[in-house]
N, C-alpha and C. Protein backbone atom coordinates (compact mmCIF):
# COMPACT_ATOMS: atom_id res chain seq x y z
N UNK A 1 83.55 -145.81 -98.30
CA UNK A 1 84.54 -146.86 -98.34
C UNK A 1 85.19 -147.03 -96.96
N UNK A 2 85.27 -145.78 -96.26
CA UNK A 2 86.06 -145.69 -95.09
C UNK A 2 85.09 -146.44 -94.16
N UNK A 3 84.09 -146.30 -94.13
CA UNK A 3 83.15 -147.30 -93.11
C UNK A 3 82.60 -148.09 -93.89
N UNK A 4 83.01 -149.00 -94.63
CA UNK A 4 82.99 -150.83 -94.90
C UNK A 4 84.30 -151.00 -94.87
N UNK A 5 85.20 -150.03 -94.35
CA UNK A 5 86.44 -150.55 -94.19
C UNK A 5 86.66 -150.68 -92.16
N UNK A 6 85.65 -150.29 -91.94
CA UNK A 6 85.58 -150.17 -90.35
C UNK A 6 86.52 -149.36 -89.94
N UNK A 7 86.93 -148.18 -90.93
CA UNK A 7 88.03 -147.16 -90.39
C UNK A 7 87.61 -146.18 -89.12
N UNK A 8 88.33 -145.82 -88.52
CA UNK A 8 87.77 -144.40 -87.47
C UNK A 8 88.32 -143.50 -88.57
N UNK A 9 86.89 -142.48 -88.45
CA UNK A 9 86.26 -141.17 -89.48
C UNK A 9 86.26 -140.24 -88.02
N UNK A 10 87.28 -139.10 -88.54
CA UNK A 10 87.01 -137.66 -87.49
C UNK A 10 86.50 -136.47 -88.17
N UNK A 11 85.68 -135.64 -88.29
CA UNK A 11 85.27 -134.75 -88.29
C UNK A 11 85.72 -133.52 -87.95
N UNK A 12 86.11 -132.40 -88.45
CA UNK A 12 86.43 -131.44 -87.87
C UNK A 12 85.49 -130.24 -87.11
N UNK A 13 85.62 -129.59 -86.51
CA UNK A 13 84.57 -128.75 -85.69
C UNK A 13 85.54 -127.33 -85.34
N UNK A 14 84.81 -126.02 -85.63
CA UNK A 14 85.57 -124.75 -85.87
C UNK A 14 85.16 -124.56 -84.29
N UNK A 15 86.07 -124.17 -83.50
CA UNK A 15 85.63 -123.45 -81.95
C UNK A 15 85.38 -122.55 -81.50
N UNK A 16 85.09 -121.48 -80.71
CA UNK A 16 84.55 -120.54 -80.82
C UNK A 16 85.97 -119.51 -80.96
N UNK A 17 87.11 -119.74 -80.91
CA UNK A 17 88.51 -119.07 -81.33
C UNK A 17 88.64 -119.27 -82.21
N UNK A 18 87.89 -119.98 -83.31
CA UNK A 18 88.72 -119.98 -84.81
C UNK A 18 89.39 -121.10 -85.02
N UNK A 19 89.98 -122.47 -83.81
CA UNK A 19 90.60 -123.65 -84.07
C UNK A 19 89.59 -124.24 -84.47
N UNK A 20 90.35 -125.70 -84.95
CA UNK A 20 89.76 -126.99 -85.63
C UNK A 20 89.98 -128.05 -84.04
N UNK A 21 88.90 -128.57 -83.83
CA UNK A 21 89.60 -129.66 -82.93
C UNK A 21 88.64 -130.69 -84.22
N UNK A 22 88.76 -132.20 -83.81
CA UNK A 22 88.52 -133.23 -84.51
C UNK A 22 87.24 -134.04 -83.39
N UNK A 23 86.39 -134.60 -84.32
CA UNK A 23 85.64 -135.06 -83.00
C UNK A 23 85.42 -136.63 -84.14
N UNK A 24 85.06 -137.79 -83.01
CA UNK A 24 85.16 -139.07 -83.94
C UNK A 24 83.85 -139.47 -84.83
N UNK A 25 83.32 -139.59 -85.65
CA UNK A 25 82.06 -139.87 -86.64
C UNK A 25 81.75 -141.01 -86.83
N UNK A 26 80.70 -141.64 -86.85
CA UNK A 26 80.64 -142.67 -87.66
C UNK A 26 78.89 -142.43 -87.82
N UNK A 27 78.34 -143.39 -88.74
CA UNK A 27 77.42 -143.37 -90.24
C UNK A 27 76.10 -143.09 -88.93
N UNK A 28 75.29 -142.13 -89.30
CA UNK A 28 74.08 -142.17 -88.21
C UNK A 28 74.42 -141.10 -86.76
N UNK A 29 75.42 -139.96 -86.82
CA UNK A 29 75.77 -139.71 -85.51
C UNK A 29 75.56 -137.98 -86.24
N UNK A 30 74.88 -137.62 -86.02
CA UNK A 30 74.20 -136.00 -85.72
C UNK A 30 75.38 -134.82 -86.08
N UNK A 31 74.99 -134.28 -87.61
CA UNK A 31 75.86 -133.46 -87.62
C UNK A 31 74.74 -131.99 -87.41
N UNK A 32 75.83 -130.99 -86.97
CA UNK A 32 74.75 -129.56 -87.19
C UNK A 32 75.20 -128.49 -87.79
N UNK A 33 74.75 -127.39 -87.99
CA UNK A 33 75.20 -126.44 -88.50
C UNK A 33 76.18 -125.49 -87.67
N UNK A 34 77.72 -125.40 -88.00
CA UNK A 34 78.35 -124.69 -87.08
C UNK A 34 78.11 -123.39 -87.57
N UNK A 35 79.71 -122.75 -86.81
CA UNK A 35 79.64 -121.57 -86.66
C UNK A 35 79.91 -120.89 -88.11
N UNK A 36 79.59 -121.49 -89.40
CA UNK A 36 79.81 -120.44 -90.92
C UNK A 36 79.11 -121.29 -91.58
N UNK A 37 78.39 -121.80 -91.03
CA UNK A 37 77.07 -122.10 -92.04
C UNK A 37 78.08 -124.04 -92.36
N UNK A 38 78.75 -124.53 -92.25
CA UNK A 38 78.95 -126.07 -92.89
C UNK A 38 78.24 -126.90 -91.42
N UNK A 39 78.30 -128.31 -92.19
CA UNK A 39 77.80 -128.93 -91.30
C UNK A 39 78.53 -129.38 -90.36
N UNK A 40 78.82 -129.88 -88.74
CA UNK A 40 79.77 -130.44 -88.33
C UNK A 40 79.55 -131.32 -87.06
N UNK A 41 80.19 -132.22 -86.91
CA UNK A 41 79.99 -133.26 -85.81
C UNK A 41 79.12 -132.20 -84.31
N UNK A 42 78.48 -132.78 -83.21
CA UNK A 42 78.11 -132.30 -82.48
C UNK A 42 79.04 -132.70 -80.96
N UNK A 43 79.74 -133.67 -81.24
CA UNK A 43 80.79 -134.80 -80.31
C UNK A 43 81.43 -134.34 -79.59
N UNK A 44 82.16 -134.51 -78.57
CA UNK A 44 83.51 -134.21 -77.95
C UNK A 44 84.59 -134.39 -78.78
N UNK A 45 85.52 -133.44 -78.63
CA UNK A 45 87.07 -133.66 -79.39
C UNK A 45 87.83 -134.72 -78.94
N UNK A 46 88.24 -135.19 -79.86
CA UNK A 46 88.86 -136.81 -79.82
C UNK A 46 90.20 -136.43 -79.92
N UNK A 47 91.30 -136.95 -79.27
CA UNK A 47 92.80 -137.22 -79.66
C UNK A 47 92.88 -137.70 -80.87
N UNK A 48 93.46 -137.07 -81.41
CA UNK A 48 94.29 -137.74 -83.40
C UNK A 48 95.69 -138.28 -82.86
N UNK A 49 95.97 -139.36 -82.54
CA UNK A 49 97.67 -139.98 -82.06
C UNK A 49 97.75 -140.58 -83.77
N UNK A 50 97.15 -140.93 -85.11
CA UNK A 50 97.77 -141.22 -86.21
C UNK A 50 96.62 -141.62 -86.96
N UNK A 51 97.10 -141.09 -87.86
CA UNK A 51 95.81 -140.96 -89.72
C UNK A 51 96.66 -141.67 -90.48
N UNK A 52 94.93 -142.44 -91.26
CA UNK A 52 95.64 -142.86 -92.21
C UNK A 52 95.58 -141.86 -93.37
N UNK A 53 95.11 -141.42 -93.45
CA UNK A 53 94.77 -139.84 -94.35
C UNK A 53 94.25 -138.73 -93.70
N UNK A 54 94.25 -137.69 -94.12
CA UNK A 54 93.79 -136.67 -93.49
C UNK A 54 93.22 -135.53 -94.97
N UNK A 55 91.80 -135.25 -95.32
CA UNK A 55 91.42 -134.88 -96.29
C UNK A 55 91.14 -133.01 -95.67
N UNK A 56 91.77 -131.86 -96.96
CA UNK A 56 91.88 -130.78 -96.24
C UNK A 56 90.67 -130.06 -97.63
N UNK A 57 89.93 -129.62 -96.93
CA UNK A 57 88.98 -128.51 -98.13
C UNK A 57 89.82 -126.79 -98.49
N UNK A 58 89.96 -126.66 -99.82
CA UNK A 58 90.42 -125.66 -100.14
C UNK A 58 89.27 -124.97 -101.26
N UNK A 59 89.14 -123.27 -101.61
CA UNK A 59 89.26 -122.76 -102.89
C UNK A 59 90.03 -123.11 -103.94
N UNK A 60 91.28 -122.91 -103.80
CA UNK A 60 92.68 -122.94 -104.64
C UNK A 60 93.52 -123.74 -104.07
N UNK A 61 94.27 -124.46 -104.96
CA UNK A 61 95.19 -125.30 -105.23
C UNK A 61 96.54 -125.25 -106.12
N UNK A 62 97.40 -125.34 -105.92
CA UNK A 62 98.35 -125.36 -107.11
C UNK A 62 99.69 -126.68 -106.93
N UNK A 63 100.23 -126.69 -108.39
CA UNK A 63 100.90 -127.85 -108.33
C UNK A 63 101.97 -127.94 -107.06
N UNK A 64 102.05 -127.28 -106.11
CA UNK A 64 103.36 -127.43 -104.78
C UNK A 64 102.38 -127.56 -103.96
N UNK A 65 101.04 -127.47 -104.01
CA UNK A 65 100.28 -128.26 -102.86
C UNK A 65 99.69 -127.12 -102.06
N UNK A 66 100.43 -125.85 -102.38
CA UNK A 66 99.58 -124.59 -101.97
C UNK A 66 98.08 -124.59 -101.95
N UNK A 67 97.52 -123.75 -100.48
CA UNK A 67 96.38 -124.24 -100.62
C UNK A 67 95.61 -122.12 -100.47
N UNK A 68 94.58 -121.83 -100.92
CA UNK A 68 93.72 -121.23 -100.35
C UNK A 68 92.48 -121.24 -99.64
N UNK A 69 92.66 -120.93 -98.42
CA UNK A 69 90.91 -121.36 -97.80
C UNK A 69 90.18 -119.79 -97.66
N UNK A 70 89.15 -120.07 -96.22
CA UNK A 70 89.08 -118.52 -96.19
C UNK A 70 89.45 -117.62 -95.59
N UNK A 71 90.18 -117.23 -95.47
CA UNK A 71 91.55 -116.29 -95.17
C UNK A 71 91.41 -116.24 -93.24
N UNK A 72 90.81 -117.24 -92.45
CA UNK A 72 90.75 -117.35 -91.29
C UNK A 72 92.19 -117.94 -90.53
N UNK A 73 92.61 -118.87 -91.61
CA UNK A 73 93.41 -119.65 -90.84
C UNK A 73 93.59 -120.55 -89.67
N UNK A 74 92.76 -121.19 -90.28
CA UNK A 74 91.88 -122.32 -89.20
C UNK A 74 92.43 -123.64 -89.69
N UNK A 75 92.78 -124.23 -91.12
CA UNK A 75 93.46 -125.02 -91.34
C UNK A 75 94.83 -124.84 -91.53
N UNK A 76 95.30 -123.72 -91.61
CA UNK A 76 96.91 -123.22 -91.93
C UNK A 76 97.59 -123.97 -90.37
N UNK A 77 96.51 -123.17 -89.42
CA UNK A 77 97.17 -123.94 -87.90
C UNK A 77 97.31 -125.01 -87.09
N UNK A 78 96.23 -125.77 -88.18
CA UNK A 78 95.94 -126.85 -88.15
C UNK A 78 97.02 -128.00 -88.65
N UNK A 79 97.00 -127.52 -90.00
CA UNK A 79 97.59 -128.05 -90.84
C UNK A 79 99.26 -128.72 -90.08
N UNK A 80 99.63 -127.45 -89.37
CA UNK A 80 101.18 -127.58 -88.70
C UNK A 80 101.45 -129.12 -87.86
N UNK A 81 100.45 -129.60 -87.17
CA UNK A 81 100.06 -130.65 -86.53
C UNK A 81 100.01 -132.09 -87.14
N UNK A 82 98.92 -131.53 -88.28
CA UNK A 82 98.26 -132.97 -88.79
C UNK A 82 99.13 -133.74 -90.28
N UNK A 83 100.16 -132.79 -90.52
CA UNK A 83 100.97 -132.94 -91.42
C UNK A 83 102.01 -134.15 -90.84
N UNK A 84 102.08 -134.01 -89.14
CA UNK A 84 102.89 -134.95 -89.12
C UNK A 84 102.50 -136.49 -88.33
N UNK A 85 100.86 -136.36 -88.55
CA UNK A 85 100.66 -137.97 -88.27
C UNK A 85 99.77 -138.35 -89.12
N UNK A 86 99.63 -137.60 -90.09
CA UNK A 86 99.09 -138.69 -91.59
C UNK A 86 99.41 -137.84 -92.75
N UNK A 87 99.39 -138.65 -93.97
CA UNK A 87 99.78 -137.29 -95.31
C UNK A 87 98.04 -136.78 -95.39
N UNK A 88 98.41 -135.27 -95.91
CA UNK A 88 97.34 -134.52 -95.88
C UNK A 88 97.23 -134.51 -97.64
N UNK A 89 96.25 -134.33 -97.73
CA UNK A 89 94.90 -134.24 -99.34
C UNK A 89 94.03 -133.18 -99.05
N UNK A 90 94.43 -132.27 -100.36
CA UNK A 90 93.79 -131.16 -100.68
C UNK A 90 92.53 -132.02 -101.72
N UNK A 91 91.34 -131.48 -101.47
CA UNK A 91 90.13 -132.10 -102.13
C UNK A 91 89.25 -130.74 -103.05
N UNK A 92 89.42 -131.19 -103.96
CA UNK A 92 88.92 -129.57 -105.12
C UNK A 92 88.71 -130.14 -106.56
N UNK A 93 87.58 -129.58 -106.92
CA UNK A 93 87.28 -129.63 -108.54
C UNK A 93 88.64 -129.39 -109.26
N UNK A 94 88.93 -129.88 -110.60
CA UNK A 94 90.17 -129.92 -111.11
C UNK A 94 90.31 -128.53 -111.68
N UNK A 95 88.76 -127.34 -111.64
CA UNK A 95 88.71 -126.01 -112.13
C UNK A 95 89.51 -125.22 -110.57
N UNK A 96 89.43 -125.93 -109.62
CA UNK A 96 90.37 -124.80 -108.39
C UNK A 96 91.34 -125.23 -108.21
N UNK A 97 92.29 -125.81 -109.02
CA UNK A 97 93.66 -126.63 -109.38
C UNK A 97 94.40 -124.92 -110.39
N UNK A 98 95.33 -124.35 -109.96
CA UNK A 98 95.73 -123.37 -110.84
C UNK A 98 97.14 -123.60 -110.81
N UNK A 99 97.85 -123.14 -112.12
CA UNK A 99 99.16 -122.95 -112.12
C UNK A 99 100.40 -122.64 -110.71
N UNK A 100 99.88 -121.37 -110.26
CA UNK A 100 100.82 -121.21 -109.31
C UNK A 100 100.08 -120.15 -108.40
N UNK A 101 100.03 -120.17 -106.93
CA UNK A 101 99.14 -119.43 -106.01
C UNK A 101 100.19 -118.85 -105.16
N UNK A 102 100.44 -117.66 -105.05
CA UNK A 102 101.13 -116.72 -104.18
C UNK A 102 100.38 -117.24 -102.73
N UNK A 103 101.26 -117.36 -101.85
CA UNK A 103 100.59 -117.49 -100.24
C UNK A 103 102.10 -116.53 -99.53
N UNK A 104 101.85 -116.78 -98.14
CA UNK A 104 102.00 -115.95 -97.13
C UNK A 104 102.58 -117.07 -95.83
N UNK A 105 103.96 -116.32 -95.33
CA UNK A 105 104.46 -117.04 -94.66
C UNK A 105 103.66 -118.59 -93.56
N UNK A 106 102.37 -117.66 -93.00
CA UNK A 106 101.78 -118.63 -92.33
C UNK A 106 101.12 -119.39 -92.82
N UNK A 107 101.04 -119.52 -94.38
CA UNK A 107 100.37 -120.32 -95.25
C UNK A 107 100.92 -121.78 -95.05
N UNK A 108 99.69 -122.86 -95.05
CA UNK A 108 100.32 -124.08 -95.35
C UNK A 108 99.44 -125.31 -96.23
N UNK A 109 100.15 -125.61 -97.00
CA UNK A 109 99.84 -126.31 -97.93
C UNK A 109 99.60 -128.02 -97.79
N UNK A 110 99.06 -129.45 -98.41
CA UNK A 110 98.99 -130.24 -98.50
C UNK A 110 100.17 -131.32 -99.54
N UNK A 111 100.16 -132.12 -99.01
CA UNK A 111 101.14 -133.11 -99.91
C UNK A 111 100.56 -133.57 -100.77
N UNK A 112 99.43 -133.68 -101.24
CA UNK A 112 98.54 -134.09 -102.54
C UNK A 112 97.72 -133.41 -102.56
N UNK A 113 96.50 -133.27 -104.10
CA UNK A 113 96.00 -132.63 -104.53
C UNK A 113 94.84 -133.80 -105.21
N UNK A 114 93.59 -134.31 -104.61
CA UNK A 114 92.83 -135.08 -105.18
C UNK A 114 91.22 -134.38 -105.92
N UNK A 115 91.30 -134.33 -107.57
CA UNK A 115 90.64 -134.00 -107.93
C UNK A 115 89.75 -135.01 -108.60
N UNK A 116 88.40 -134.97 -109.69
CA UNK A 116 87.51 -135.54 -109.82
C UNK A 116 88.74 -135.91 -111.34
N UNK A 117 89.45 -135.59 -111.83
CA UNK A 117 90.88 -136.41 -112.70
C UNK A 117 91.65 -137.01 -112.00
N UNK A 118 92.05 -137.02 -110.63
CA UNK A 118 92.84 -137.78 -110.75
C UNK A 118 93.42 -137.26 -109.06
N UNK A 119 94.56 -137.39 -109.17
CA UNK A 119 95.22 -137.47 -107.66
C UNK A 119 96.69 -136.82 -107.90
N UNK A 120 97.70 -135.86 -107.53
CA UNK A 120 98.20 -135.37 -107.80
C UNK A 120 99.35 -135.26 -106.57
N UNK A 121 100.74 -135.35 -106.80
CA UNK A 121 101.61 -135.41 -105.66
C UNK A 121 102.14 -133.85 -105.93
N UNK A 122 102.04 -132.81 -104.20
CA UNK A 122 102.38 -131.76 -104.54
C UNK A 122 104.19 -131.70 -104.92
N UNK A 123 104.53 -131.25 -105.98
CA UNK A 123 105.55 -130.63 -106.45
C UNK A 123 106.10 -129.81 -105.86
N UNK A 124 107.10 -129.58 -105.41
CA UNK A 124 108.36 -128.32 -104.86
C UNK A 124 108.47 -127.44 -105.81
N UNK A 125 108.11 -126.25 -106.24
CA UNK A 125 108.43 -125.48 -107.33
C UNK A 125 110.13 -125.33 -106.99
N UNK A 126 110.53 -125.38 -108.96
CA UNK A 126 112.19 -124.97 -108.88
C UNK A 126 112.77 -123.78 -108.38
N UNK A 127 114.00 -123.75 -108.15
CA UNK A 127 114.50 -122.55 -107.96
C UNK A 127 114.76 -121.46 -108.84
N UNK A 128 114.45 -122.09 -110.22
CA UNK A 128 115.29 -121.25 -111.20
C UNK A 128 113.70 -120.31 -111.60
């Protein structure tokens, strides 16, 4: 949809430190196998100055938007950044959607939760 919408599509790419930089995609442009086995752009890293979305892959999910990945922290540091030039979407089967997920100060979570049900705005758990 995003390219018949003529959107710019970025890609993420793991570096050899463990960051995410973003590199720009579009339909026909060479992805390869990085450094943990996914596939990923081959490009130069592109400036992100504003998203219209920003889609984040997790294990676990829970209703405050908590996320689990794999315990690298490659999107946690990420996350700190991209939170503030587009809303971020956690993307997961509605089976890695759980009640409530213990995380860890440097943990960071997404403002929605888009599953194959539906689309979900993360919740603030109460105080009580």
């Amino acid at each position: 949809m995003a390219l018949s919408e003529r959107k710019r599509i970025y890609l993420p790419r793991v570096t050899a430190d463990g960051s995410l930089v973003y590199v720009a995609w579009k339909s026909g442009d060479r992805l390869i196998k990085g450094r943990f086995g996914a596939l990923e752009p081959s490009g130069g890293a592109a400036p992100l100055a504003a998203c219209t979305l920003v889609l984040v892959p997790g294990l676990l999910f829970d209703a405050a938007g908590r996320r689990l990945g794999r315990g690298r922290g490659s999107y946690d540091r990420t996350l700190d950044w991209l939170g503030t030039i587009g809303p971020t979407v956690g993307v997961a089967y509605r089976s890695q959607v759980i009640e409530r997920l213990d995380c860890e100060d440097h943990d960071r979570g997404v403002q929605w939760v888009a599953t194959e049900k539906g689309v979900m705005a993360a919740v603030e758990p109460s105080s009580a």
